[in-house]
N, C-alpha and C. Protein backbone atom coordinates (compact mmCIF):
# COMPACT_ATOMS: atom_id res chain seq x y z
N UNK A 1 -64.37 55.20 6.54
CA UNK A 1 -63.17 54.70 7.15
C UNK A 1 -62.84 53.34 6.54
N UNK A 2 -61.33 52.90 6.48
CA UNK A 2 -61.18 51.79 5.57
C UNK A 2 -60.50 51.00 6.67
N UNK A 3 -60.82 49.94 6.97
CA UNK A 3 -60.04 49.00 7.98
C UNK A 3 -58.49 48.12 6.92
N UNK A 4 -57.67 47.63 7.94
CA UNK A 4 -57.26 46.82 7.28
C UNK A 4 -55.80 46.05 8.16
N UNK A 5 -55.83 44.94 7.86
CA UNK A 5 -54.57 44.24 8.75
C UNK A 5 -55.90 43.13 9.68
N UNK A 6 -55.18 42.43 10.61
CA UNK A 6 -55.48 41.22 11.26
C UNK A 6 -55.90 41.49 12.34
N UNK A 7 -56.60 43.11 12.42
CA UNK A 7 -56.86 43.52 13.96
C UNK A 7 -58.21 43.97 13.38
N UNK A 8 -58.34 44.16 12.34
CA UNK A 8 -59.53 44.93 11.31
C UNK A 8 -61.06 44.12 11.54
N UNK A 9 -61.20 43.16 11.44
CA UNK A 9 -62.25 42.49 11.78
C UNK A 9 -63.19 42.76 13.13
N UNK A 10 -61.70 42.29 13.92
CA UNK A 10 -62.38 42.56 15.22
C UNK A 10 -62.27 44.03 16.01
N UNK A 11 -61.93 44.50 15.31
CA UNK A 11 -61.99 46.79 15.05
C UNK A 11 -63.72 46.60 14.89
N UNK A 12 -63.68 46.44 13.81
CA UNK A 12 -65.36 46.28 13.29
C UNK A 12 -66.53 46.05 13.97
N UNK A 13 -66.46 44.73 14.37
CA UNK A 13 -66.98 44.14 15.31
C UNK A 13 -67.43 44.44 16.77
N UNK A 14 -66.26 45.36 16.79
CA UNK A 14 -66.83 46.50 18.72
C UNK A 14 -67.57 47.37 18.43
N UNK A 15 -68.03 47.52 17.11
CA UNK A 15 -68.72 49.37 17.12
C UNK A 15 -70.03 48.96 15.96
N UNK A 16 -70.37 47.70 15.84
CA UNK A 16 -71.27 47.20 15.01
C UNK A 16 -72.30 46.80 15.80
N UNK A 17 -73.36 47.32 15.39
CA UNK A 17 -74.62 46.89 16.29
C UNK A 17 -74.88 45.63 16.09
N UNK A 18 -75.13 44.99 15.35
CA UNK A 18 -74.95 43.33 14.99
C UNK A 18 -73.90 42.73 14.43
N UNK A 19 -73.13 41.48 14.90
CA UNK A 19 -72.25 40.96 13.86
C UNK A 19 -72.61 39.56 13.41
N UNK A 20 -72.64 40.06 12.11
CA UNK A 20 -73.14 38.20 11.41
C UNK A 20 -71.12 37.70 11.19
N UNK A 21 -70.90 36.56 11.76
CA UNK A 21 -69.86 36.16 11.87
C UNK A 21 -69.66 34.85 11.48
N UNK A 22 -69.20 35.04 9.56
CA UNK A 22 -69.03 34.29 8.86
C UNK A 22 -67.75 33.55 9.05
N UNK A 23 -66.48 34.07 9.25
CA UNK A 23 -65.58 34.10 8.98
C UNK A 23 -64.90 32.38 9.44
N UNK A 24 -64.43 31.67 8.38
CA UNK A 24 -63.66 30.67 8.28
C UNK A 24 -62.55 30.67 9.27
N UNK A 25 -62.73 29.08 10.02
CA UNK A 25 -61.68 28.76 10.89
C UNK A 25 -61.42 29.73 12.02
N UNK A 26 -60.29 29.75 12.98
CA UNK A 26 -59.74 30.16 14.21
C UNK A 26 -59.88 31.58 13.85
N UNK A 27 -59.57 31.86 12.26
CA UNK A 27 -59.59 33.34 12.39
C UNK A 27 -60.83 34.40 12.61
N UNK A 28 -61.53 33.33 13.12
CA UNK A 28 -63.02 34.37 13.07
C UNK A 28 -63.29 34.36 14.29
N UNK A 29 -62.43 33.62 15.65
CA UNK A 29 -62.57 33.84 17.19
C UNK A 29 -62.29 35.34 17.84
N UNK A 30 -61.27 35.99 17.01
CA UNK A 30 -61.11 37.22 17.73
C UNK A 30 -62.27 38.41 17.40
N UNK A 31 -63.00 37.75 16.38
CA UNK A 31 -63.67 38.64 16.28
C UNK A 31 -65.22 38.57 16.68
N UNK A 32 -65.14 36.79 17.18
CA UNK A 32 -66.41 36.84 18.20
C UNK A 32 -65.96 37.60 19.46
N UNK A 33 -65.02 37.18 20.07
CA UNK A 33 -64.74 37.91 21.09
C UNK A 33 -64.83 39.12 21.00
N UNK A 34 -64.51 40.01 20.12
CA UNK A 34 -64.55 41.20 20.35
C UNK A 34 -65.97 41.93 19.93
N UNK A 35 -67.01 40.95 19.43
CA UNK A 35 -68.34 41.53 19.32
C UNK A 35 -69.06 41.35 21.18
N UNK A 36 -68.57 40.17 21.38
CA UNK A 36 -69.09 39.76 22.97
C UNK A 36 -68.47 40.49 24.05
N UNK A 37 -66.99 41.02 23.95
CA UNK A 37 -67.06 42.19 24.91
C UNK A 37 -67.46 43.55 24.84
N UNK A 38 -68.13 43.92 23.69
CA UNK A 38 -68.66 45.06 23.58
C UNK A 38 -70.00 45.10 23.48
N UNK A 39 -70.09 43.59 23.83
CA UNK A 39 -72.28 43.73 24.40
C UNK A 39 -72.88 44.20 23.00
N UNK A 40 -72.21 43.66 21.57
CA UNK A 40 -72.89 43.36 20.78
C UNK A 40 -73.64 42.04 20.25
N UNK A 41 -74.82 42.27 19.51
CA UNK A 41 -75.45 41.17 19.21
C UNK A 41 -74.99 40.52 18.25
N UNK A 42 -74.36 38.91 18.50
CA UNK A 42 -74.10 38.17 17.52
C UNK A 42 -74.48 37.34 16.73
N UNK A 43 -74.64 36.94 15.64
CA UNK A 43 -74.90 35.66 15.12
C UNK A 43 -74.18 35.46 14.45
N UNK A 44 -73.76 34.18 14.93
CA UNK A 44 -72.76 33.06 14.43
C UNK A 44 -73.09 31.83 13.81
N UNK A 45 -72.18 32.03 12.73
CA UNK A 45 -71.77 31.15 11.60
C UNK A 45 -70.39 30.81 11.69
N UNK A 46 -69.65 30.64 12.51
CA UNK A 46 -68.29 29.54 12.52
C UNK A 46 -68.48 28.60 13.65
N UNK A 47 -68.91 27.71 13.73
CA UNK A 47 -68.41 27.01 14.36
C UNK A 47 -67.01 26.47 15.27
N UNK A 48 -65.97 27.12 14.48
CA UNK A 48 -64.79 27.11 15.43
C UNK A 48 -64.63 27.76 16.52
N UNK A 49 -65.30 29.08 16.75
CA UNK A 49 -65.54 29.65 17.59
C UNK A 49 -66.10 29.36 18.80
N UNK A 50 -67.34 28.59 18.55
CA UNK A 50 -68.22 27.68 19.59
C UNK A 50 -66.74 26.04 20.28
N UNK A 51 -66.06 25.60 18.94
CA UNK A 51 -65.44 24.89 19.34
C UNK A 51 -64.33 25.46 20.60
N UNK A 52 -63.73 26.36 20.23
CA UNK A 52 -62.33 26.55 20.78
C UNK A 52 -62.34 27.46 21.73
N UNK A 53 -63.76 28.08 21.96
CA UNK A 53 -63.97 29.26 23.10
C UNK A 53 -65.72 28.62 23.59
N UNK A 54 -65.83 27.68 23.87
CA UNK A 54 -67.44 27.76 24.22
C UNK A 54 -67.75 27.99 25.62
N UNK A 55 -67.43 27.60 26.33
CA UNK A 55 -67.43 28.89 27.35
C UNK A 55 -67.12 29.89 27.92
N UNK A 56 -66.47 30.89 27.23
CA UNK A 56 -66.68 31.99 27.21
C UNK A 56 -67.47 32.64 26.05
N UNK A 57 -67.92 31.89 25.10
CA UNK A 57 -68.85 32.49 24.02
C UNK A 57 -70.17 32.25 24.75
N UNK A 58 -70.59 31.08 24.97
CA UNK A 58 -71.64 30.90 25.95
C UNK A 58 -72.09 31.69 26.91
């Protein structure tokens, strides 16, 4: 299956047993979020994410 567009990341991210979450700047929040409502395991690498959502990433 080939993802693609600005929804694609965080498509990925719900059905991935782990997400390593590299992704540069704001654009990599939707796709923490969408690993954390699907009760996947994350590890994170953006920091913006922790900035601009930390409690609800927390």
């Amino acid at each position: 299956e080939v993802l693609a567009g600005g929804s694609a990341l965080a498509e990925a991210a719900s059905t991935a047993e782990v997400v390593v979450n590299g992704v540069v700047g704001f654009a990599g929040l939707p796709v923490t979020l969408a690993a954390l409502e699907s009760g996947r395991r994350l590890c994170l690498a953006n920091k913006e994410s922790l900035i601009a959502a930390g409690p609800v990433v927390r």
